[in-house]
C-alpha atoms as a PDB file:
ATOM      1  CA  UNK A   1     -25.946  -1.820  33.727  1.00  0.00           C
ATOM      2  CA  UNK A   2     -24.927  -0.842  30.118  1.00  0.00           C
ATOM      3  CA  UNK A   3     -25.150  -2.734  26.790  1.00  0.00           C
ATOM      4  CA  UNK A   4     -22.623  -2.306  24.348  1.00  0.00           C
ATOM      5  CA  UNK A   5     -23.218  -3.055  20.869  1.00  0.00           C
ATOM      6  CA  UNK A   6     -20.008  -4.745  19.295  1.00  0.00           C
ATOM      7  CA  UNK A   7     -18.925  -6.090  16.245  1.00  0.00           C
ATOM      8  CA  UNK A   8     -17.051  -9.670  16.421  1.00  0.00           C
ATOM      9  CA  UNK A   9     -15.105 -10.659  13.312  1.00  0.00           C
ATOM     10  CA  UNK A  10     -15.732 -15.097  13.061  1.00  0.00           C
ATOM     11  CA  UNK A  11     -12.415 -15.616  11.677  1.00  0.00           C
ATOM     12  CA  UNK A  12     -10.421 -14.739  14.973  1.00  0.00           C
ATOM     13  CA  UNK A  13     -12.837 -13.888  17.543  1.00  0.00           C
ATOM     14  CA  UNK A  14     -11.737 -10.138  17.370  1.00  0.00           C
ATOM     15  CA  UNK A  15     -14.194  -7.659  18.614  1.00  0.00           C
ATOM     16  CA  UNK A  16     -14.491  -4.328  17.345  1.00  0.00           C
ATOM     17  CA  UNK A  17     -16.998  -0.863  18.283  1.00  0.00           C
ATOM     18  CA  UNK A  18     -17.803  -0.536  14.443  1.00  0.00           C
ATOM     19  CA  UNK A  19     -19.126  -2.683  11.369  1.00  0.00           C
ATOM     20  CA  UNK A  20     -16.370  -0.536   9.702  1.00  0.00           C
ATOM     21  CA  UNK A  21     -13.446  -1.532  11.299  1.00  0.00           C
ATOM     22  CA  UNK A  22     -14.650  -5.069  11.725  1.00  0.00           C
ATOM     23  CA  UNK A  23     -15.787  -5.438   7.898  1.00  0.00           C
ATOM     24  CA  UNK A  24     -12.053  -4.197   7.582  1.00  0.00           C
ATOM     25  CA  UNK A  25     -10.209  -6.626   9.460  1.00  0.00           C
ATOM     26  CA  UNK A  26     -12.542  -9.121   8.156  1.00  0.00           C
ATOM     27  CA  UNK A  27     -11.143  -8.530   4.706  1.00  0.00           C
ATOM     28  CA  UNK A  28      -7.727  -8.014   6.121  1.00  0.00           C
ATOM     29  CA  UNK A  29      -7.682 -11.217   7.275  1.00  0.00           C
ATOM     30  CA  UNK A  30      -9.297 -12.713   4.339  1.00  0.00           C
ATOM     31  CA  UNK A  31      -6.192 -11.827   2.168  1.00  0.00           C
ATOM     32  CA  UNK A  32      -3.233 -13.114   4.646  1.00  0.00           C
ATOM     33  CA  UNK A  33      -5.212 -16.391   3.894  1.00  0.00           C
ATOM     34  CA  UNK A  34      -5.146 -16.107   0.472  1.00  0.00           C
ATOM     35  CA  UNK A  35      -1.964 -15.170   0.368  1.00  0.00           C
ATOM     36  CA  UNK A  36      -1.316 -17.949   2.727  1.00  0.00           C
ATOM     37  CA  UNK A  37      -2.434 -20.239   0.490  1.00  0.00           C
ATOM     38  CA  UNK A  38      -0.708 -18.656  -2.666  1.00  0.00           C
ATOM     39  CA  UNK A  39       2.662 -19.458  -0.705  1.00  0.00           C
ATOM     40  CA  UNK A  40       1.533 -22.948   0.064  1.00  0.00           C
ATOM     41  CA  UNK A  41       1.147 -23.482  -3.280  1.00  0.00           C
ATOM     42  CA  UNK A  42       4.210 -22.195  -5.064  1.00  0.00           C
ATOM     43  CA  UNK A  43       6.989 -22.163  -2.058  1.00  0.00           C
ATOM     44  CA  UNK A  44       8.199 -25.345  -1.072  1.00  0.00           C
ATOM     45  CA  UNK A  45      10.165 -26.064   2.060  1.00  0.00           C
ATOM     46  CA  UNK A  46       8.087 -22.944   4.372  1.00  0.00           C
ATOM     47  CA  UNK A  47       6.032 -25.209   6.883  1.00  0.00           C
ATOM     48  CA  UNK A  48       2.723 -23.600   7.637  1.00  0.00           C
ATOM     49  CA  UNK A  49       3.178 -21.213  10.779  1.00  0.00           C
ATOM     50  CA  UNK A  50       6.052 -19.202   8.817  1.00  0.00           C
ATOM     51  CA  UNK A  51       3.325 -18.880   5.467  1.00  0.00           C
ATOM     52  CA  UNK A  52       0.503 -17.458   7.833  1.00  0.00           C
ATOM     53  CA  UNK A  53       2.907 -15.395   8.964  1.00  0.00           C
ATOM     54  CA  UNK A  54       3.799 -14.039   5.751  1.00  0.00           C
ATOM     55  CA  UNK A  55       0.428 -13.633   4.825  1.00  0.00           C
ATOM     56  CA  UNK A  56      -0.316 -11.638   7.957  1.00  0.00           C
ATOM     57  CA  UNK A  57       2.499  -9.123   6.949  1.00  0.00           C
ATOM     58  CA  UNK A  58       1.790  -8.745   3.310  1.00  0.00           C
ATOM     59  CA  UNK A  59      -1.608  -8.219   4.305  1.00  0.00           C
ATOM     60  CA  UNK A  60      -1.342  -6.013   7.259  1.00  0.00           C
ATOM     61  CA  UNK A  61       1.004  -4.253   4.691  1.00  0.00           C
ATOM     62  CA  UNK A  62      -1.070  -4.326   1.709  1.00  0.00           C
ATOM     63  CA  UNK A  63      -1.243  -0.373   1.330  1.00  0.00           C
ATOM     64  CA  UNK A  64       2.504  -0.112   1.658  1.00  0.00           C
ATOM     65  CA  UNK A  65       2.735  -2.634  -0.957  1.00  0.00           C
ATOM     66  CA  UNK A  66       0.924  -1.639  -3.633  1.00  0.00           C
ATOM     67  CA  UNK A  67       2.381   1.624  -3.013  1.00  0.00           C
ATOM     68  CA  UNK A  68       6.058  -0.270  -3.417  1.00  0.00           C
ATOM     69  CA  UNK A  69       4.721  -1.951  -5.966  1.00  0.00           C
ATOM     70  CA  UNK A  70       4.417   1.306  -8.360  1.00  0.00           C
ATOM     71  CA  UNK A  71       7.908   2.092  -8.374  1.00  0.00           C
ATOM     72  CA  UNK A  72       8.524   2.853  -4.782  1.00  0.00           C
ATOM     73  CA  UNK A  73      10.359  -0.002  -3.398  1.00  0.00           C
ATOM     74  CA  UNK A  74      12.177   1.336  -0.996  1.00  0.00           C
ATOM     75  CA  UNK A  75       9.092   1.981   1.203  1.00  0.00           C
ATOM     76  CA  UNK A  76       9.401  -2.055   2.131  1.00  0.00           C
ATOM     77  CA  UNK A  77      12.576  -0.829   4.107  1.00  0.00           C
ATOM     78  CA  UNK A  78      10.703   1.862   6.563  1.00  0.00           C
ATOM     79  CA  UNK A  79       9.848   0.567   9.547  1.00  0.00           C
ATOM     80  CA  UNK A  80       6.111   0.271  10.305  1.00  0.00           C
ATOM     81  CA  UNK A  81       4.723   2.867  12.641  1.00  0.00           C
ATOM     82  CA  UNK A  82       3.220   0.873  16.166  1.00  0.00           C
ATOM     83  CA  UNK A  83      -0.629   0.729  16.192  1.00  0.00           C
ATOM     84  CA  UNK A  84      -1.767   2.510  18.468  1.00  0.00           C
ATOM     85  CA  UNK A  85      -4.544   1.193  20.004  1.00  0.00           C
ATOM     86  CA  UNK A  86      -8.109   3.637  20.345  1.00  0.00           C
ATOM     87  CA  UNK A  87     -10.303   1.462  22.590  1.00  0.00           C
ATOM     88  CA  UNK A  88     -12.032   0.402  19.729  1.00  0.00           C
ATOM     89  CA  UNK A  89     -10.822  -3.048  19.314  1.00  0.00           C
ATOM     90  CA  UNK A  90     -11.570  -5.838  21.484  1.00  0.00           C
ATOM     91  CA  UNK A  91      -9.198  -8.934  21.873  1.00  0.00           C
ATOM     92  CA  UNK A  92     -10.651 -12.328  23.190  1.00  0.00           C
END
């Protein structure tokens, strides 16, 4: 029998190969809830299910928008490549 050394990020249970990419969703996930939260606070009328999922985007996004962000808007509009996934991420 193997071991395999893995990686679980405590916000979602997510289990990843590498510190790297699990410091990295970490923080990933650690801005959809602050920009969770930013909604929340300023947006009224969007119940809570429809801000995390806002958050998720933006954050998931985050490289795409700063990019946008610097003159480059119309990057919002491309659609966002799939994910492909490498083995190195584990779902619960």
């Amino acid at each position: 029998m193997a071991v395999l050394a893995v990686w679980q990020c405590d916000r979602d249970g997510a289990m990843f190969k590498n510190k790297k990419d699990a410091d990295d969703h970490d923080k990933m996930l650690e801005l959809a809830e602050n920009i969770t939260a930013l909604i929340e606070q300023n947006i009224t009328g969007v119940d809570e299910a429809q801000a995390e999922a806002i958050g998720l985007l933006l954050a998931k996004r985050r490289d795409i928008l700063a990019r946008a962000c610097k003159n480059k808007p119309e990057l919002l509009l491309e659609e966002e490549p799939e994910e492909h996934n490498d083995g190195d991420v584990f779902v619960k």
